[in-house]
C-alpha atoms as a PDB file:
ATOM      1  CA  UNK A   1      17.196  21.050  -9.184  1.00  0.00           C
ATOM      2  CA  UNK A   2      20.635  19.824 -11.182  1.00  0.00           C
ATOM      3  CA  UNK A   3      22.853  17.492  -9.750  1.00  0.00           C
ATOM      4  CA  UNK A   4      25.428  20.736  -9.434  1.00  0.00           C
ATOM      5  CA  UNK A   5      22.858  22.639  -8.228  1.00  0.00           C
ATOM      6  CA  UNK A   6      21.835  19.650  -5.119  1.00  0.00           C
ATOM      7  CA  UNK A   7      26.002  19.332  -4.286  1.00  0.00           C
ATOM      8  CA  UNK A   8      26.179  22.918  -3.768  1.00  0.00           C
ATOM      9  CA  UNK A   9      24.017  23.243  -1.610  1.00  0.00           C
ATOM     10  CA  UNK A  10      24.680  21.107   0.307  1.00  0.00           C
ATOM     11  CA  UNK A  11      27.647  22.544   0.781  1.00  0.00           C
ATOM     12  CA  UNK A  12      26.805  25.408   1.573  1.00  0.00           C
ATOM     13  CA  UNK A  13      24.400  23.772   4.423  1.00  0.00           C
ATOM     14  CA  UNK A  14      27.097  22.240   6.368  1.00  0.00           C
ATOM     15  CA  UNK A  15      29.397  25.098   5.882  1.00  0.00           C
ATOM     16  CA  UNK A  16      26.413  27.476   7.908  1.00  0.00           C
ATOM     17  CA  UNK A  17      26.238  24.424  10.024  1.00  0.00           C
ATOM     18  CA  UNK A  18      30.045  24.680  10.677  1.00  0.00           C
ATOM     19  CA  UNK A  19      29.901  28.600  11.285  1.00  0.00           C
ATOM     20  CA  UNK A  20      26.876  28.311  13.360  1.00  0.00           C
ATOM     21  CA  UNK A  21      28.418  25.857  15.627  1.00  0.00           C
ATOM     22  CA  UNK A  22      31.438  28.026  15.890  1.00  0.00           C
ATOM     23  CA  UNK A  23      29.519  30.993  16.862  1.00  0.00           C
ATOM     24  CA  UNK A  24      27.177  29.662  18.655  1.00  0.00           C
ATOM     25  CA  UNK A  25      27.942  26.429  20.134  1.00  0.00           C
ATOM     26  CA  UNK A  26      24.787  24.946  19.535  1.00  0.00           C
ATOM     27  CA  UNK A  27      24.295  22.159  16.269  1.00  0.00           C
ATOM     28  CA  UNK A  28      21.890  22.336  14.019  1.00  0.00           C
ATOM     29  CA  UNK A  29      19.383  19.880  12.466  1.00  0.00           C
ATOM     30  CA  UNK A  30      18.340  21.206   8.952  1.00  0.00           C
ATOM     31  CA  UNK A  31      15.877  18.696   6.746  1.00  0.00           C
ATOM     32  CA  UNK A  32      14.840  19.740   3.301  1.00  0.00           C
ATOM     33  CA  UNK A  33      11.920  18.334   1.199  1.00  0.00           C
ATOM     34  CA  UNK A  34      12.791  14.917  -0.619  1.00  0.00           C
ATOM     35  CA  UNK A  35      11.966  15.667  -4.237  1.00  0.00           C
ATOM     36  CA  UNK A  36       9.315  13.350  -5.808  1.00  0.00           C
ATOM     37  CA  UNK A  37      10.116  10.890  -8.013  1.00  0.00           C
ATOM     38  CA  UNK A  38       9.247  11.165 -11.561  1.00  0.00           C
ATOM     39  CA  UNK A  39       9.002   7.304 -13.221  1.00  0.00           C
ATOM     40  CA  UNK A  40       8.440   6.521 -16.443  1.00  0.00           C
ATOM     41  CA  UNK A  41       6.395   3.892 -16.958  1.00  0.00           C
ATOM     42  CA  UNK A  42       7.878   0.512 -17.016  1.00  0.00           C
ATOM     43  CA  UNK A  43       6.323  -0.915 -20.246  1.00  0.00           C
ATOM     44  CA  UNK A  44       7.827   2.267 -21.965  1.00  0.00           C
ATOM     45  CA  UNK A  45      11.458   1.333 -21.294  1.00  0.00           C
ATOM     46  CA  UNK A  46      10.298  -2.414 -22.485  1.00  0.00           C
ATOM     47  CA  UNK A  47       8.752  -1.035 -25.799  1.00  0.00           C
ATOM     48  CA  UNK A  48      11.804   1.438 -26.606  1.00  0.00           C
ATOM     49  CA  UNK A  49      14.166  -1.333 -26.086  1.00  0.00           C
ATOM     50  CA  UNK A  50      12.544  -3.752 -28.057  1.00  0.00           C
ATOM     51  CA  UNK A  51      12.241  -1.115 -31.067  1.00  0.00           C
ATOM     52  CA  UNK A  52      15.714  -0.338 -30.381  1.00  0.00           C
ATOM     53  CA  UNK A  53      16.989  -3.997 -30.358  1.00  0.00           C
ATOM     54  CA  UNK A  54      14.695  -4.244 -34.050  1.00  0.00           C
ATOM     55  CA  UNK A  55      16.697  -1.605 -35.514  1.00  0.00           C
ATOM     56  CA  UNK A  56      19.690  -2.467 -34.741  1.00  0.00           C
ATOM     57  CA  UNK A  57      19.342  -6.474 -35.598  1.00  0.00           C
ATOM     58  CA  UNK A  58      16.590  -6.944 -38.105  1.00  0.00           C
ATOM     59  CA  UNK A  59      17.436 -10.033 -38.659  1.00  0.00           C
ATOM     60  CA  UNK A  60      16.356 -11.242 -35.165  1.00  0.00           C
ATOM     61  CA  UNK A  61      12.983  -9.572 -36.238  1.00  0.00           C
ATOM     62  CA  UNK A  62      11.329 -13.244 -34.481  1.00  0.00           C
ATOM     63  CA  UNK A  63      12.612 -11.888 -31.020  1.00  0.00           C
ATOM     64  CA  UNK A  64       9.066  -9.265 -30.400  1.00  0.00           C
ATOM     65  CA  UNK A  65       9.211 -10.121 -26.491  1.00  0.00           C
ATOM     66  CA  UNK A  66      11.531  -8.925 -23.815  1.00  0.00           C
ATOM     67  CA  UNK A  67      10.877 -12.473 -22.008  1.00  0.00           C
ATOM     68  CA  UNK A  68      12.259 -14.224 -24.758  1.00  0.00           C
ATOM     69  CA  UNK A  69      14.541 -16.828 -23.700  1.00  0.00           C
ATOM     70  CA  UNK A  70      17.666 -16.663 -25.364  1.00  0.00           C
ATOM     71  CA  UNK A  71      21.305 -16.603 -24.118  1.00  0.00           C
ATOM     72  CA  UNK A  72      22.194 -13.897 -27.628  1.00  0.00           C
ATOM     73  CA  UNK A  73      24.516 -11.221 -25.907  1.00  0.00           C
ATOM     74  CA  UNK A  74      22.899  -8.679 -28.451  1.00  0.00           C
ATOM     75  CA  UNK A  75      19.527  -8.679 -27.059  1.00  0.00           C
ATOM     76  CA  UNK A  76      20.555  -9.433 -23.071  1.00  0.00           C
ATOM     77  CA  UNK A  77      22.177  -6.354 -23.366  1.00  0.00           C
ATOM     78  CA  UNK A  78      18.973  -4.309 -24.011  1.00  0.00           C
ATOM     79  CA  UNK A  79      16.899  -6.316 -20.883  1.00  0.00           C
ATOM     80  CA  UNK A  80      20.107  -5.668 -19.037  1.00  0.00           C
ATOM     81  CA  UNK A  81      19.595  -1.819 -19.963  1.00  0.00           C
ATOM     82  CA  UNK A  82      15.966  -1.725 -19.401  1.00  0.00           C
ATOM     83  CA  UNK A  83      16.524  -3.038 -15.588  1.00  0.00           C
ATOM     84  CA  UNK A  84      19.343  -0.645 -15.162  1.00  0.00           C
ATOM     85  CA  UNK A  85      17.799   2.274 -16.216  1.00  0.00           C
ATOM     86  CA  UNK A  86      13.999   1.410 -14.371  1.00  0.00           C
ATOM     87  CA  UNK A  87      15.613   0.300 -11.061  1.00  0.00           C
ATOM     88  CA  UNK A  88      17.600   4.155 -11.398  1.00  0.00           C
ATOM     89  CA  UNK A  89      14.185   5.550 -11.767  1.00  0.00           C
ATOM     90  CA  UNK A  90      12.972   4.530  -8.905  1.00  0.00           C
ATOM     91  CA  UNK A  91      11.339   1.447 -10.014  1.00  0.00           C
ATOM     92  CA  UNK A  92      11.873  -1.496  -7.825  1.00  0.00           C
ATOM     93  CA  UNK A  93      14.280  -5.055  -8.798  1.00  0.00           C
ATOM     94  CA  UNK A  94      11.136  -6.947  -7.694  1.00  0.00           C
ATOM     95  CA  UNK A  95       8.710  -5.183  -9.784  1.00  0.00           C
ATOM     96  CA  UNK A  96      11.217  -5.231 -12.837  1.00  0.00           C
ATOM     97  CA  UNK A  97      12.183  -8.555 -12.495  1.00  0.00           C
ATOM     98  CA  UNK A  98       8.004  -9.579 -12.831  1.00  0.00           C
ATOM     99  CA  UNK A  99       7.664  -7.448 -16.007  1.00  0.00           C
ATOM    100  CA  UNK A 100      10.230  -8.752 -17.638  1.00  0.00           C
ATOM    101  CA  UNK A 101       9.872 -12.382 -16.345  1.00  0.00           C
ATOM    102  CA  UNK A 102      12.980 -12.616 -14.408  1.00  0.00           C
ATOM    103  CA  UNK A 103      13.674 -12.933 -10.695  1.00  0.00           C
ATOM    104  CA  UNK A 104      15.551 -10.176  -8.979  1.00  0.00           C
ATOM    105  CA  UNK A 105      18.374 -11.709  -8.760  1.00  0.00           C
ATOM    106  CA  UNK A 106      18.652 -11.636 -12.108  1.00  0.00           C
ATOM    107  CA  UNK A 107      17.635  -7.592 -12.316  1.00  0.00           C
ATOM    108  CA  UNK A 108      20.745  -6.894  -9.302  1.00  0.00           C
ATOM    109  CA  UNK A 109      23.245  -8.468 -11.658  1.00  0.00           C
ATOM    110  CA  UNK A 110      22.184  -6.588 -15.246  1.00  0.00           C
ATOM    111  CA  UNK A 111      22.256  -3.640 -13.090  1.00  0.00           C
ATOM    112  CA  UNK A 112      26.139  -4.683 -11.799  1.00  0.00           C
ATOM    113  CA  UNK A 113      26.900  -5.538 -15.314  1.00  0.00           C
ATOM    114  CA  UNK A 114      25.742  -2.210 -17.014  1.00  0.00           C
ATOM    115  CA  UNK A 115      26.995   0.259 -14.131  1.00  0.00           C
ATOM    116  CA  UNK A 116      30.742  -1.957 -15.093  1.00  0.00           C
ATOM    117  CA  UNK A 117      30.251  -1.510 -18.457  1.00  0.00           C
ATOM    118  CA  UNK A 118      29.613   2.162 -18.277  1.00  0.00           C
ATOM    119  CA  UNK A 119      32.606   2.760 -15.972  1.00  0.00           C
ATOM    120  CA  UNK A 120      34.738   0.781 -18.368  1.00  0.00           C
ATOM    121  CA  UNK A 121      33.200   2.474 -21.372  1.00  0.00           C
ATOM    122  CA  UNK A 122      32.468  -0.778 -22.509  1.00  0.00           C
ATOM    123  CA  UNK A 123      31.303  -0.243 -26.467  1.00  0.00           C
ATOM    124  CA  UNK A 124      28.374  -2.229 -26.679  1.00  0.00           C
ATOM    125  CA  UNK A 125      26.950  -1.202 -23.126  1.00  0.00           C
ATOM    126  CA  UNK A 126      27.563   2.550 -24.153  1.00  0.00           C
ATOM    127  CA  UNK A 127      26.047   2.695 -27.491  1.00  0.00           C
ATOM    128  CA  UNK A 128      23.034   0.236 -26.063  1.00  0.00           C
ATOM    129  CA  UNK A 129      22.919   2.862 -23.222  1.00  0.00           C
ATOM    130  CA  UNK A 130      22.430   5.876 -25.650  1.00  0.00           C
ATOM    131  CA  UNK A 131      20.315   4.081 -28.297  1.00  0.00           C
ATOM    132  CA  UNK A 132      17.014   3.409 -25.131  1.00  0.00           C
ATOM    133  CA  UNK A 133      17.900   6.669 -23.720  1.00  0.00           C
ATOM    134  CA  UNK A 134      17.510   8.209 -27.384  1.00  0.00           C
ATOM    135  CA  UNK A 135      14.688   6.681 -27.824  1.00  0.00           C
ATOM    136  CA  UNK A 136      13.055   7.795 -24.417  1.00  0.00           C
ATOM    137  CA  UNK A 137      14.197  11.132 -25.232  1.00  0.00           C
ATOM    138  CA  UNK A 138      11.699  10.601 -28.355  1.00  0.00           C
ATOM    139  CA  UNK A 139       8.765   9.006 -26.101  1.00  0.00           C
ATOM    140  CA  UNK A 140       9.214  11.153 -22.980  1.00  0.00           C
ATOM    141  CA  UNK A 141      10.752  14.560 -23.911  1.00  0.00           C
ATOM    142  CA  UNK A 142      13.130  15.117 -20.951  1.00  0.00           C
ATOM    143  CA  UNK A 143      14.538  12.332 -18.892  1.00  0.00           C
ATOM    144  CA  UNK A 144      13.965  12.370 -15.542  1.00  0.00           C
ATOM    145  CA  UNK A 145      16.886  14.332 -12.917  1.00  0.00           C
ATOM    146  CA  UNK A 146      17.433  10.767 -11.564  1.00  0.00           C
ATOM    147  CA  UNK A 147      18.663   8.991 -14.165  1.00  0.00           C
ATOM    148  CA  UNK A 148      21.313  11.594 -15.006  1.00  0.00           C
ATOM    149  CA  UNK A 149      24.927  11.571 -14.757  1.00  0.00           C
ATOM    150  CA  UNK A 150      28.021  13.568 -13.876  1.00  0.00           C
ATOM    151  CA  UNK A 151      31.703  13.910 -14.297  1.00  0.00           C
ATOM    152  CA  UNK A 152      33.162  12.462 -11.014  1.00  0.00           C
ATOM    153  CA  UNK A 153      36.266   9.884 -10.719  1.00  0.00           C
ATOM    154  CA  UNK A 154      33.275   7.810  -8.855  1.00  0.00           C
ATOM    155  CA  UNK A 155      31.271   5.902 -10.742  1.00  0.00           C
ATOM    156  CA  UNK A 156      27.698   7.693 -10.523  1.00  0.00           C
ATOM    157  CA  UNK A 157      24.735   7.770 -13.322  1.00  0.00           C
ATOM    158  CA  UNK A 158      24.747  11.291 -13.577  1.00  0.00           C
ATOM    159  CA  UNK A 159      28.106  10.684 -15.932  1.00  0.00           C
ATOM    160  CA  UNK A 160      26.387   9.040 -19.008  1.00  0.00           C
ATOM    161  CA  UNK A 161      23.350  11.185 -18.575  1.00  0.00           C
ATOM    162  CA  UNK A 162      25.308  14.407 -19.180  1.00  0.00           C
ATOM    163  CA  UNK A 163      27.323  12.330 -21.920  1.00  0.00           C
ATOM    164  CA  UNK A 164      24.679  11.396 -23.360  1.00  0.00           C
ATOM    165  CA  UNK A 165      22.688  15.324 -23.448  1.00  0.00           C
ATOM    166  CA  UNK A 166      26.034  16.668 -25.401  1.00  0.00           C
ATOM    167  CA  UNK A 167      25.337  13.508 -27.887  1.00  0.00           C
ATOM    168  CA  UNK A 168      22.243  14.229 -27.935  1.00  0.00           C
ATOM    169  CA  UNK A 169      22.464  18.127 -28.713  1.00  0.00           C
ATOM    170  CA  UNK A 170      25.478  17.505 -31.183  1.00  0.00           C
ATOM    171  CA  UNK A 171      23.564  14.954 -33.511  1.00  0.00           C
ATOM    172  CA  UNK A 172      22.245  16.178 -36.451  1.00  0.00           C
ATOM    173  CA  UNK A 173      18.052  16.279 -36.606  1.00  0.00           C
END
């Protein structure tokens, strides 16, 4: 189910809620299914980064590890995208922060600093954002629902997902 598909009806829920109660007098309880989450597999989003980061800066070819330890805002900004886009599929900062040899701490603030960056349109963030998701695209086939994004004056993921499809569907093959 689309995010546009999931607002709607939910709308249209509490709208029969509302008429119910009116009619009725009596409030209704309504629970629907949760929908299972569909991850893709942490050492994926590691291995598409680090290809991604290799293309982009050859030159840094010594760097094959995301647990490198280096303070290089070129490559932080890929581990910061890997633990942004994991934790929104469902994987947990914990579990991130182990693969990639950081604490969680450390995963809550790349998250922070890529959800700003993407609000702000920062360049860097973006075209990091599009180059793993690309690449993904290549690995996976679809992307999972819940890492997409929609148009809202909120900041949400769905935004840069559905950005990121029109890219996606424009670029030449």
């Amino acid at each position: 189910m689309t995010i546009d598909q999931l607002v709607k009806s939910k709308k249209d829920i509490i709208d029969f809620k509302t008429k119910y109660k009116e009619i009725y007098g009596i409030d209704l309880y309504i629970y629907a299914k949760k929908e299972e989450k569909k991850n893709i597999h942490i050492d994926l989003y590691i291995k598409c980064a680090l290809e991604c980061f290799k293309e982009e800066h050859p030159y840094l070819k010594h760097i094959n590890k995301i647990n490198y330890k280096t303070r290089l805002r070129c490559f932080l900004i890929y581990v910061q995208t890997i633990c942004y886009l994991a934790n929104k599929d469902g994987w947990s900062k914990n579990f991130i922060g182990k693969k990639i040899s950081k604490n969680h701490a450390t995963v809550v603030n790349s998250c922070r600093r890529i959800e700003d960056g993407l609000e702000v349109n920062d360049e860097l963030v973006v075209k990091t954002y599009y180059q793993i998701i690309n690449k993904l695209t290549k690995y996976v086939g679809a992307i999972p629902e819940n890492l997409k994004r929609k148009d809202q004056s909120k900041s949400s993921v769905d935004t840069i997902w559905d950005e990121a499809r029109r890219f996606i569907a424009q670029s030449p093959k």
